[in-house]
PDB file of N, CA and C in Angstrom:
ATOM      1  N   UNK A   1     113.581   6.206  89.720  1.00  0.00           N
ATOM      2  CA  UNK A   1     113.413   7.385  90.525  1.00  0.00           C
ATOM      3  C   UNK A   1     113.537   7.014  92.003  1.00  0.00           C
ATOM      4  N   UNK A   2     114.264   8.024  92.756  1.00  0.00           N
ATOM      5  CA  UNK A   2     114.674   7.284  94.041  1.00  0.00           C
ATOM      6  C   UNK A   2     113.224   8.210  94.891  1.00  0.00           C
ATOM      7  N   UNK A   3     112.257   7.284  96.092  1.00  0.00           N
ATOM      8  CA  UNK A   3     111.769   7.893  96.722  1.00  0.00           C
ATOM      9  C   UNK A   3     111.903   8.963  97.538  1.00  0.00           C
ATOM     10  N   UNK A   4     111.064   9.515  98.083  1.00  0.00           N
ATOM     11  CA  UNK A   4     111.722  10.832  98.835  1.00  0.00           C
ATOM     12  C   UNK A   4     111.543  10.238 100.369  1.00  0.00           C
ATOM     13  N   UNK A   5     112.380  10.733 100.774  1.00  0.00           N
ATOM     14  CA  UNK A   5     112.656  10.166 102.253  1.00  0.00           C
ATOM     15  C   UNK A   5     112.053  11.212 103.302  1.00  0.00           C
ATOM     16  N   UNK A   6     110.984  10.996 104.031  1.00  0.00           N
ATOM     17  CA  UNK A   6     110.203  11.738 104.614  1.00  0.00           C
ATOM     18  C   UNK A   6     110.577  11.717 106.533  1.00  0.00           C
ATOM     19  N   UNK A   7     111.030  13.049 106.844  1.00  0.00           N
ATOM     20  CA  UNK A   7     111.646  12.869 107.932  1.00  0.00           C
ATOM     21  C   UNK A   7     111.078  13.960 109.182  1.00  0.00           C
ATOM     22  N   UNK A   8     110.320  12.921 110.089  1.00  0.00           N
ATOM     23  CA  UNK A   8     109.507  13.964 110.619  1.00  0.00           C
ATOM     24  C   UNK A   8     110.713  14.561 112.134  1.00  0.00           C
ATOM     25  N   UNK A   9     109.867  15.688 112.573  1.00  0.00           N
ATOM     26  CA  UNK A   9     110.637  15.981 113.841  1.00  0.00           C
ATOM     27  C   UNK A   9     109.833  16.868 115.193  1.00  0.00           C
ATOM     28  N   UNK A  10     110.391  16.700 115.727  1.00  0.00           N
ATOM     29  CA  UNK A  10     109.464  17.855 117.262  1.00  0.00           C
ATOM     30  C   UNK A  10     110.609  17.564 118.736  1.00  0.00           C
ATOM     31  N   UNK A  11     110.270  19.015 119.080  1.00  0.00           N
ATOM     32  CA  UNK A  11     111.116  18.894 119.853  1.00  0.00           C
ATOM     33  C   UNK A  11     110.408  19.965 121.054  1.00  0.00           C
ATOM     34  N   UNK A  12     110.919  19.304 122.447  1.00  0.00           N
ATOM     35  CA  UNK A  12     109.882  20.270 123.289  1.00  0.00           C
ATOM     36  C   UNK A  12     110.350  19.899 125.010  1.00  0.00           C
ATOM     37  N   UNK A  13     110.164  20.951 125.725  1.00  0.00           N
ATOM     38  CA  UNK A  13     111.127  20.323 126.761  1.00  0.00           C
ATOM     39  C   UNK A  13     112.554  20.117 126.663  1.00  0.00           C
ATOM     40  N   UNK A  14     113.121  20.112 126.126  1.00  0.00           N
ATOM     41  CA  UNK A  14     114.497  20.350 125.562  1.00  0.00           C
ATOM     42  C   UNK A  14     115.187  18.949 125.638  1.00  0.00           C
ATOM     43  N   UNK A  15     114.550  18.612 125.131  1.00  0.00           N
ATOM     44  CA  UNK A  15     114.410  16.779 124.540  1.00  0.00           C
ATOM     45  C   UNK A  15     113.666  16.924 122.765  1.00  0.00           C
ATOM     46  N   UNK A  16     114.504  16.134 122.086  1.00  0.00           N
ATOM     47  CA  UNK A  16     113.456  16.091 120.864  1.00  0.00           C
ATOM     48  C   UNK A  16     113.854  15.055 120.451  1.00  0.00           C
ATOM     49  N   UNK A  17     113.371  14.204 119.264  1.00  0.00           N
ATOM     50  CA  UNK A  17     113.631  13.023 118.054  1.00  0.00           C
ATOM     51  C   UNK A  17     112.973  13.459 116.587  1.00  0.00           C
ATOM     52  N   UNK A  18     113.456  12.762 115.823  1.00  0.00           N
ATOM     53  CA  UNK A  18     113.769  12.709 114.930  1.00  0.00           C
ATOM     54  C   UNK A  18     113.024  11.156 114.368  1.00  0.00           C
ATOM     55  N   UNK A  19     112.410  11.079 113.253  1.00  0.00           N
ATOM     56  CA  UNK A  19     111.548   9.696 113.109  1.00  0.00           C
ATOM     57  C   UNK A  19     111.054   9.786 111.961  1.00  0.00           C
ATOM     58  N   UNK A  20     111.224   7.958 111.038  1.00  0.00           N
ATOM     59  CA  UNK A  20     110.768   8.212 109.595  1.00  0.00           C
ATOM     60  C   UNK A  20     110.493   6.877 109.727  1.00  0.00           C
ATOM     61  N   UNK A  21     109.093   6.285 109.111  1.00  0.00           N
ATOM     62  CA  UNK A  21     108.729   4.982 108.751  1.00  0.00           C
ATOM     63  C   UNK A  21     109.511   4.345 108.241  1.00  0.00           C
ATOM     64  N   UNK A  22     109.580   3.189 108.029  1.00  0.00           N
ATOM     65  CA  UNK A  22     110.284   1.679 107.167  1.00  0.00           C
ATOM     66  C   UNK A  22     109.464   1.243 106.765  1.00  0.00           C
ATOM     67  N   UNK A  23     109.222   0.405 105.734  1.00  0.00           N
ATOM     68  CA  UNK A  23     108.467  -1.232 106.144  1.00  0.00           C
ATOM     69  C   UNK A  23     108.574  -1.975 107.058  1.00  0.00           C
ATOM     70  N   UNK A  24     109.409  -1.845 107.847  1.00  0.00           N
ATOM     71  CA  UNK A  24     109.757  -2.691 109.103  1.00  0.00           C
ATOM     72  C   UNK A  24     109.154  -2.084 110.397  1.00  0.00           C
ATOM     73  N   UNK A  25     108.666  -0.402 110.346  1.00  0.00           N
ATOM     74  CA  UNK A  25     108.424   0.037 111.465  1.00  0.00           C
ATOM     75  C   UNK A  25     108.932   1.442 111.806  1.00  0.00           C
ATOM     76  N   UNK A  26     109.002   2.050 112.852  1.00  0.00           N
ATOM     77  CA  UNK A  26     109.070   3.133 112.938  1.00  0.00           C
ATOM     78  C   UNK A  26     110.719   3.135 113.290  1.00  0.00           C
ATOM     79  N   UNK A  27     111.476   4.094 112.649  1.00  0.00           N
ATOM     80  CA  UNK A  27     113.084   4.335 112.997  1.00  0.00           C
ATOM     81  C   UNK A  27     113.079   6.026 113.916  1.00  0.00           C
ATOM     82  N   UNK A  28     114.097   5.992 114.727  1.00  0.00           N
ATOM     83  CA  UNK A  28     114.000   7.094 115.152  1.00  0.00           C
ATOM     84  C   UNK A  28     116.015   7.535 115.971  1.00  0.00           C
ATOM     85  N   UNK A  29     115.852   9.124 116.001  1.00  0.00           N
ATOM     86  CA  UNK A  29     117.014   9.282 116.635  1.00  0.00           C
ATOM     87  C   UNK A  29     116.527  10.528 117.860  1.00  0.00           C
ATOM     88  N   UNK A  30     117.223   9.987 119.031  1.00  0.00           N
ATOM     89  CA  UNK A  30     116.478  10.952 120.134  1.00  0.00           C
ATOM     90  C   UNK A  30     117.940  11.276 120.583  1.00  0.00           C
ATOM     91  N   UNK A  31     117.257  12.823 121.241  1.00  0.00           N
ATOM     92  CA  UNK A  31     118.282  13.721 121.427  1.00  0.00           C
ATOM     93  C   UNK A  31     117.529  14.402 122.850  1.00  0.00           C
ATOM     94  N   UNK A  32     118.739  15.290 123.727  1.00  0.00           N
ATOM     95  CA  UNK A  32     118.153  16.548 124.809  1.00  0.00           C
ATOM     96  C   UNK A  32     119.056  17.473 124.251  1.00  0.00           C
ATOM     97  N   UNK A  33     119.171  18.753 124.888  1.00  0.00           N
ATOM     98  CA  UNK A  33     119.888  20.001 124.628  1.00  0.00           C
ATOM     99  C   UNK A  33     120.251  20.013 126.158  1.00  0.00           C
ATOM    100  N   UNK A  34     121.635  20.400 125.717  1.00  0.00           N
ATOM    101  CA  UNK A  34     122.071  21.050 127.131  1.00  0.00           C
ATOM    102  C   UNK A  34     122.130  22.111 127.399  1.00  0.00           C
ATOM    103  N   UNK A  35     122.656  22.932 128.818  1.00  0.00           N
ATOM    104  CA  UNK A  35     122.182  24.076 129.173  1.00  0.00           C
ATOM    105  C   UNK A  35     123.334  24.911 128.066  1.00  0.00           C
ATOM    106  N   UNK A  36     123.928  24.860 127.391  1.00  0.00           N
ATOM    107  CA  UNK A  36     124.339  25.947 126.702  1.00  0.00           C
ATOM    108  C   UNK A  36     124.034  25.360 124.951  1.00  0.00           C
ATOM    109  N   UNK A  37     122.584  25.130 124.955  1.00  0.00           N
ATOM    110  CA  UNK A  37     121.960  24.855 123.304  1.00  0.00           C
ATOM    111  C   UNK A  37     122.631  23.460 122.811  1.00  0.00           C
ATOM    112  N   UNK A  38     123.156  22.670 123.366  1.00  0.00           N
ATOM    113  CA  UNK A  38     123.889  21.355 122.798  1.00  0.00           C
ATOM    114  C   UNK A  38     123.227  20.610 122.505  1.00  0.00           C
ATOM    115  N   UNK A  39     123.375  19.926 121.269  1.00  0.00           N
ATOM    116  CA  UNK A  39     122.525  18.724 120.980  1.00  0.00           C
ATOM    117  C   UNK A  39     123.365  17.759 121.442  1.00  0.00           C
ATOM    118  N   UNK A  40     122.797  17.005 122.141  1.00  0.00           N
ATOM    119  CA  UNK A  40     123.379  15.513 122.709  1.00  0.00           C
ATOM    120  C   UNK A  40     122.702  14.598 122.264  1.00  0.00           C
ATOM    121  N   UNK A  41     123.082  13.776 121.468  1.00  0.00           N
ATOM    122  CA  UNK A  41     122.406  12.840 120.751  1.00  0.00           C
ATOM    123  C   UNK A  41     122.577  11.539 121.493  1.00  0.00           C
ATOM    124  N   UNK A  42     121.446  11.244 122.071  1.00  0.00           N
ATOM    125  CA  UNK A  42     121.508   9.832 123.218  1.00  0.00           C
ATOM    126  C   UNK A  42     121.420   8.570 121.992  1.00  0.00           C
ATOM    127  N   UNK A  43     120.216   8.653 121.336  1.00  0.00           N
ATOM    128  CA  UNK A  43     120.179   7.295 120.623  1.00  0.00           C
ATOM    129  C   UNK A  43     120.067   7.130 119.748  1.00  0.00           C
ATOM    130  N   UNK A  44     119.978   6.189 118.627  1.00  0.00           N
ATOM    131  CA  UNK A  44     119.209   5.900 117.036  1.00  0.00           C
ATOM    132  C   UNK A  44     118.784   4.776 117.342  1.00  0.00           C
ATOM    133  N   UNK A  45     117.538   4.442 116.177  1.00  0.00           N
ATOM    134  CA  UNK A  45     116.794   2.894 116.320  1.00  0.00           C
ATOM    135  C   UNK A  45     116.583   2.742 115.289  1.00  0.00           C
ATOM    136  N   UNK A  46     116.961   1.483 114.109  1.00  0.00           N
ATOM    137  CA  UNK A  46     116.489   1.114 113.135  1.00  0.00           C
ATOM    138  C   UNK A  46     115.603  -0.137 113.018  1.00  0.00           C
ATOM    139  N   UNK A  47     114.369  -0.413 112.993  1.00  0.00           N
ATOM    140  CA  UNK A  47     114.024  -2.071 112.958  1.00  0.00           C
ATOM    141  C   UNK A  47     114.912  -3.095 112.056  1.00  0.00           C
ATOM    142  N   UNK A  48     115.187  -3.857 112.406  1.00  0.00           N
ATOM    143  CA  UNK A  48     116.036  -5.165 112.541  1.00  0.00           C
ATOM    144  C   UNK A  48     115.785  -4.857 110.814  1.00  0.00           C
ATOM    145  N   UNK A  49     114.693  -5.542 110.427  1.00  0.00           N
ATOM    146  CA  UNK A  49     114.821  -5.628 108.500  1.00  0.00           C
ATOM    147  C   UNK A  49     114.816  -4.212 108.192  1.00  0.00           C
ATOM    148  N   UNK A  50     114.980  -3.250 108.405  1.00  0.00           N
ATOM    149  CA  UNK A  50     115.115  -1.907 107.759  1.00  0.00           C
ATOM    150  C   UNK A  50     116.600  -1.523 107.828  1.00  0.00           C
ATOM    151  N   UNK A  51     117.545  -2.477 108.683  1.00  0.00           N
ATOM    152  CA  UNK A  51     118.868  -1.925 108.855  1.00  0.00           C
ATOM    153  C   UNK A  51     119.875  -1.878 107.532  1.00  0.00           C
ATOM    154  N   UNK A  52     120.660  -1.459 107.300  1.00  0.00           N
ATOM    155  CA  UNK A  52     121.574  -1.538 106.213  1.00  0.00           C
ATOM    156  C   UNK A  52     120.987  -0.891 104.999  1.00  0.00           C
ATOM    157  N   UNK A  53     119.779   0.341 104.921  1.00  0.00           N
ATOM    158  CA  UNK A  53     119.537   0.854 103.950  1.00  0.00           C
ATOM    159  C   UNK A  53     119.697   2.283 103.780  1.00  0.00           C
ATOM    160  N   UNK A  54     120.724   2.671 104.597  1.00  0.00           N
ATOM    161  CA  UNK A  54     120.647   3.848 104.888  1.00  0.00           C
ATOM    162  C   UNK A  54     120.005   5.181 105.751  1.00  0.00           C
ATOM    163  N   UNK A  55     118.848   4.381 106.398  1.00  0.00           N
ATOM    164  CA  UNK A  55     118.020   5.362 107.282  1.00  0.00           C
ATOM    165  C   UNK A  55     118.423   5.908 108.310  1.00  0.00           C
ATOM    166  N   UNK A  56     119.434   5.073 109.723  1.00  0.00           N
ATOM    167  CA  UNK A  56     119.969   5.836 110.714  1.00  0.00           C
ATOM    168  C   UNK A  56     120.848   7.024 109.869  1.00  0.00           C
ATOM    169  N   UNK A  57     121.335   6.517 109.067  1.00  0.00           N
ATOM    170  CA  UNK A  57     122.141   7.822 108.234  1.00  0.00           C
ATOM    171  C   UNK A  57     121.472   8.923 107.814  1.00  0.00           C
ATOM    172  N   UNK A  58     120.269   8.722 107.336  1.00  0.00           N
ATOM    173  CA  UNK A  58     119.854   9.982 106.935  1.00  0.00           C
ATOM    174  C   UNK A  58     119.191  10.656 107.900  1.00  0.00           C
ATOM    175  N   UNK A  59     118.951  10.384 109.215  1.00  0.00           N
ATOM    176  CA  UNK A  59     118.603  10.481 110.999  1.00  0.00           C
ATOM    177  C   UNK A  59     119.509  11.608 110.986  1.00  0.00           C
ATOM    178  N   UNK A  60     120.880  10.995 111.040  1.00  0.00           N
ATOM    179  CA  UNK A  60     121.750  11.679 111.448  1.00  0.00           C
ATOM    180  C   UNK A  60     122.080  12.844 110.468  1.00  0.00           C
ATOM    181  N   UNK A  61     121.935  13.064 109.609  1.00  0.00           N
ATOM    182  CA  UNK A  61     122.124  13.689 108.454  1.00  0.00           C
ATOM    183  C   UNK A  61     120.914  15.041 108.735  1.00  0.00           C
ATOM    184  N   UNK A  62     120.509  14.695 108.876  1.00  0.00           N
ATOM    185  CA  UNK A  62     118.915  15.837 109.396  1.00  0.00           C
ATOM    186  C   UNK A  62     119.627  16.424 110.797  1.00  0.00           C
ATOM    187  N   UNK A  63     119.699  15.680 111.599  1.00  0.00           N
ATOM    188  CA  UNK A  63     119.762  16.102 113.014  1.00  0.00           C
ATOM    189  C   UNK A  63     121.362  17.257 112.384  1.00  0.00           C
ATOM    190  N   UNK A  64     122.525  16.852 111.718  1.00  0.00           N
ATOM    191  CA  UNK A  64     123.028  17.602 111.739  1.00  0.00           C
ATOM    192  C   UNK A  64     123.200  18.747 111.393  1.00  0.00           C
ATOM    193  N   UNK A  65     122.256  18.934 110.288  1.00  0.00           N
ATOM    194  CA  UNK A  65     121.533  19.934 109.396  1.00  0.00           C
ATOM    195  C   UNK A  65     120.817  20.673 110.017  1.00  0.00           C
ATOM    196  N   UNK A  66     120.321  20.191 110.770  1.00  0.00           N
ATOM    197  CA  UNK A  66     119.603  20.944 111.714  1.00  0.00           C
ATOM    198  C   UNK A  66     120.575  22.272 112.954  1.00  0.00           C
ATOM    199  N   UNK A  67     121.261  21.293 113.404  1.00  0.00           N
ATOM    200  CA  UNK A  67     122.355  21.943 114.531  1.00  0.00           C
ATOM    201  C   UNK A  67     122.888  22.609 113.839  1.00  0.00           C
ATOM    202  N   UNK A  68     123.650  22.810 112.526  1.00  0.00           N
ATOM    203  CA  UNK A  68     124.432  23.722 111.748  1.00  0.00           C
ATOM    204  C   UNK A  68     122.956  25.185 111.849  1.00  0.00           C
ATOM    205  N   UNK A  69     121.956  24.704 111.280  1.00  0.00           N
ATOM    206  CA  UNK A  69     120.708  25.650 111.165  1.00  0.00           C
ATOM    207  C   UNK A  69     120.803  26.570 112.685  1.00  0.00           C
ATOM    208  N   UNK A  70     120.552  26.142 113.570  1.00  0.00           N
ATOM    209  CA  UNK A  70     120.118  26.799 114.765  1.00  0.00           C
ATOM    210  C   UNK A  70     121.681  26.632 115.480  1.00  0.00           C
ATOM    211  N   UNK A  71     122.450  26.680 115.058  1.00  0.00           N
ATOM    212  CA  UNK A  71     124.036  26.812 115.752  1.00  0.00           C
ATOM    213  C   UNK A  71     124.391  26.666 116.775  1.00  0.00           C
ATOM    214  N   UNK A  72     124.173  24.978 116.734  1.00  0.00           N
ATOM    215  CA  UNK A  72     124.046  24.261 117.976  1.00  0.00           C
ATOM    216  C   UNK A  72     125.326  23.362 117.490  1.00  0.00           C
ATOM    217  N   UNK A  73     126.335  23.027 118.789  1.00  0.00           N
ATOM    218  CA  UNK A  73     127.345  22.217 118.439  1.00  0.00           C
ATOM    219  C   UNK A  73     126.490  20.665 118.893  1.00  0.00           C
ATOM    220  N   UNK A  74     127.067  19.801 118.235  1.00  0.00           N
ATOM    221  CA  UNK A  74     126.512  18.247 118.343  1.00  0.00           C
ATOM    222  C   UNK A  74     127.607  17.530 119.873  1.00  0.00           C
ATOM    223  N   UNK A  75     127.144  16.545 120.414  1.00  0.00           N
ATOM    224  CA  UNK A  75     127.789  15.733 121.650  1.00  0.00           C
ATOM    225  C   UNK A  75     127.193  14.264 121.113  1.00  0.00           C
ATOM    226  N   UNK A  76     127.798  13.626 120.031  1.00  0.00           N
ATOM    227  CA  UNK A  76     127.153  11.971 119.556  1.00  0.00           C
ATOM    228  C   UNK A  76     127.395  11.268 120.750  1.00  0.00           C
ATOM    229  N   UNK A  77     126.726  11.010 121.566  1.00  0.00           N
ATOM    230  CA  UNK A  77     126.597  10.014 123.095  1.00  0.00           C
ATOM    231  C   UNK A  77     126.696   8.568 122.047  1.00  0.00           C
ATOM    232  N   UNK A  78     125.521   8.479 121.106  1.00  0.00           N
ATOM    233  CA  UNK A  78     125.265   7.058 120.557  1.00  0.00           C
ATOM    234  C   UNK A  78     126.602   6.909 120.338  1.00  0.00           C
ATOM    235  N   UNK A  79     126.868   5.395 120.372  1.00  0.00           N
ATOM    236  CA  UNK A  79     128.110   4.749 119.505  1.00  0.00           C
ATOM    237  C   UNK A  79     127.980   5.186 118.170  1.00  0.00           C
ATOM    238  N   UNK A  80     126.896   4.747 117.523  1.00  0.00           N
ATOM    239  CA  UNK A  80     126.702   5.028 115.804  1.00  0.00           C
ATOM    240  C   UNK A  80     126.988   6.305 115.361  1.00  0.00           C
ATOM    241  N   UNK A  81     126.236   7.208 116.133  1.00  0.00           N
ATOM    242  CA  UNK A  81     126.778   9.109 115.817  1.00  0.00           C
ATOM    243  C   UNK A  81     127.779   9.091 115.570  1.00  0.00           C
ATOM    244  N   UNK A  82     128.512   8.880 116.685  1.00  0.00           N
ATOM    245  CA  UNK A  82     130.239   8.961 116.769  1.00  0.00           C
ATOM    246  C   UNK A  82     131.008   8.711 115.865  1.00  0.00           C
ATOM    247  N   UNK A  83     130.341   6.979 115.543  1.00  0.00           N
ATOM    248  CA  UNK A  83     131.334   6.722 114.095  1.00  0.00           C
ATOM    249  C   UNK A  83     130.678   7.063 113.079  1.00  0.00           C
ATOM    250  N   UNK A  84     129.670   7.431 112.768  1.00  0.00           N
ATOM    251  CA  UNK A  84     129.564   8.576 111.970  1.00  0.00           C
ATOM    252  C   UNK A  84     130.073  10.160 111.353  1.00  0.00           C
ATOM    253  N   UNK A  85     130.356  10.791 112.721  1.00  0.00           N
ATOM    254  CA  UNK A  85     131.101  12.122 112.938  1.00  0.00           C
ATOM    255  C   UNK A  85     132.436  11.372 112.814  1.00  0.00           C
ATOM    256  N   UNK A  86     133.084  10.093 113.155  1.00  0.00           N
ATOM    257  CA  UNK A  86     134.399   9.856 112.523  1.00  0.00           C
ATOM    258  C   UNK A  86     134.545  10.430 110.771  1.00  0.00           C
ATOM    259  N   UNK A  87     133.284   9.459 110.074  1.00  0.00           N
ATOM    260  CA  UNK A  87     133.833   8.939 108.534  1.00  0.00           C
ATOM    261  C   UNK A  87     133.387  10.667 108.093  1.00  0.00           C
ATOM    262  N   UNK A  88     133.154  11.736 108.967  1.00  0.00           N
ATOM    263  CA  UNK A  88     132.798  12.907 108.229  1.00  0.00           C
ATOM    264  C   UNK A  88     133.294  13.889 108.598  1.00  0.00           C
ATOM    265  N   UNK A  89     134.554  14.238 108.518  1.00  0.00           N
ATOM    266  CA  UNK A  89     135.639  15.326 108.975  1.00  0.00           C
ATOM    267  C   UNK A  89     135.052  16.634 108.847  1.00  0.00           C
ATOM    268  N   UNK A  90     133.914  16.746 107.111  1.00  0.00           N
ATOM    269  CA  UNK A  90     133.450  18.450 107.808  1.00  0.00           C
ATOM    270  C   UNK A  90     132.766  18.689 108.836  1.00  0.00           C
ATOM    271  N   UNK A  91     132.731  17.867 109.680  1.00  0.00           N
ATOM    272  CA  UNK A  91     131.105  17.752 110.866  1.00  0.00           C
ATOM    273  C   UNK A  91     132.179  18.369 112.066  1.00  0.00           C
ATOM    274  N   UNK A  92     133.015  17.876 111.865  1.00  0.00           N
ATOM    275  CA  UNK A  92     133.838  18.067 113.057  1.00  0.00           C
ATOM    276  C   UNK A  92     133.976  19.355 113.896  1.00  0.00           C
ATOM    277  N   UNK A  93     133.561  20.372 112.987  1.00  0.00           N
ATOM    278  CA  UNK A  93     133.494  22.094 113.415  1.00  0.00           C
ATOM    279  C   UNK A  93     132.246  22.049 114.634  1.00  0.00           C
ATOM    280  N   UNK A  94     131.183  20.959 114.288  1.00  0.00           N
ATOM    281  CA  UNK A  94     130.205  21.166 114.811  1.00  0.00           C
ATOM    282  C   UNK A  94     130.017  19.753 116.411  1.00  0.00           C
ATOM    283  N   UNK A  95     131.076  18.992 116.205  1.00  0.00           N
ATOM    284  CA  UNK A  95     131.180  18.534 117.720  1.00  0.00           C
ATOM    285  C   UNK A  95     131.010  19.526 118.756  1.00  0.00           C
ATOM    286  N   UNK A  96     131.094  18.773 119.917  1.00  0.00           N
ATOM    287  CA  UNK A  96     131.067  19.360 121.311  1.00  0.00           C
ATOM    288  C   UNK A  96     132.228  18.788 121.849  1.00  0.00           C
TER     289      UNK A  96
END
């Protein structure tokens, strides 16, 4: 049985993140909105032994789920977003 992946969020000031434990520590993806509702996604953080299991992915996977929700186009600033929104052509409606 695969665990459930628990993905917290808050957002306020028109800055928010995105954040889910590891064993290694806390992972997180931080974002602001710009003046016309944009999510600009500045960063992701995975701890060093938590990397390669999928978690910045499922960061990003929320955050985009999210922007489709409240119909916000995405701006991936991070390197990682980016090549992320590469390997995922339906996302692409939802760039900036």
């Amino acid at each position: 049985m695969t665990p459930t992946i628990t993905i917290g969020h808050n957002e306020k000031n028109n800055r928010g993140r995105y954040w889910m434990e590891t064993k290694a520590g806390e992972a997180e993806l931080v974002y602001s909105l710009g003046s016309d509702n944009k999510m600009i996604i500045d960063s992701t953080f995975v701890p060093i032994e938590a990397r390669g299991g999928g978690v910045a992915l499922a960061l990003v996977k929320r955050a985009v789920e999210d922007a489709k929700t409240f119909g916000r186009k995405v701006d991936p600033v991070c390197p990682y977003v980016d090549r992320v929104f590469e390997r995922h052509p339906e996302w692409m409606a939802l760039r900036a």
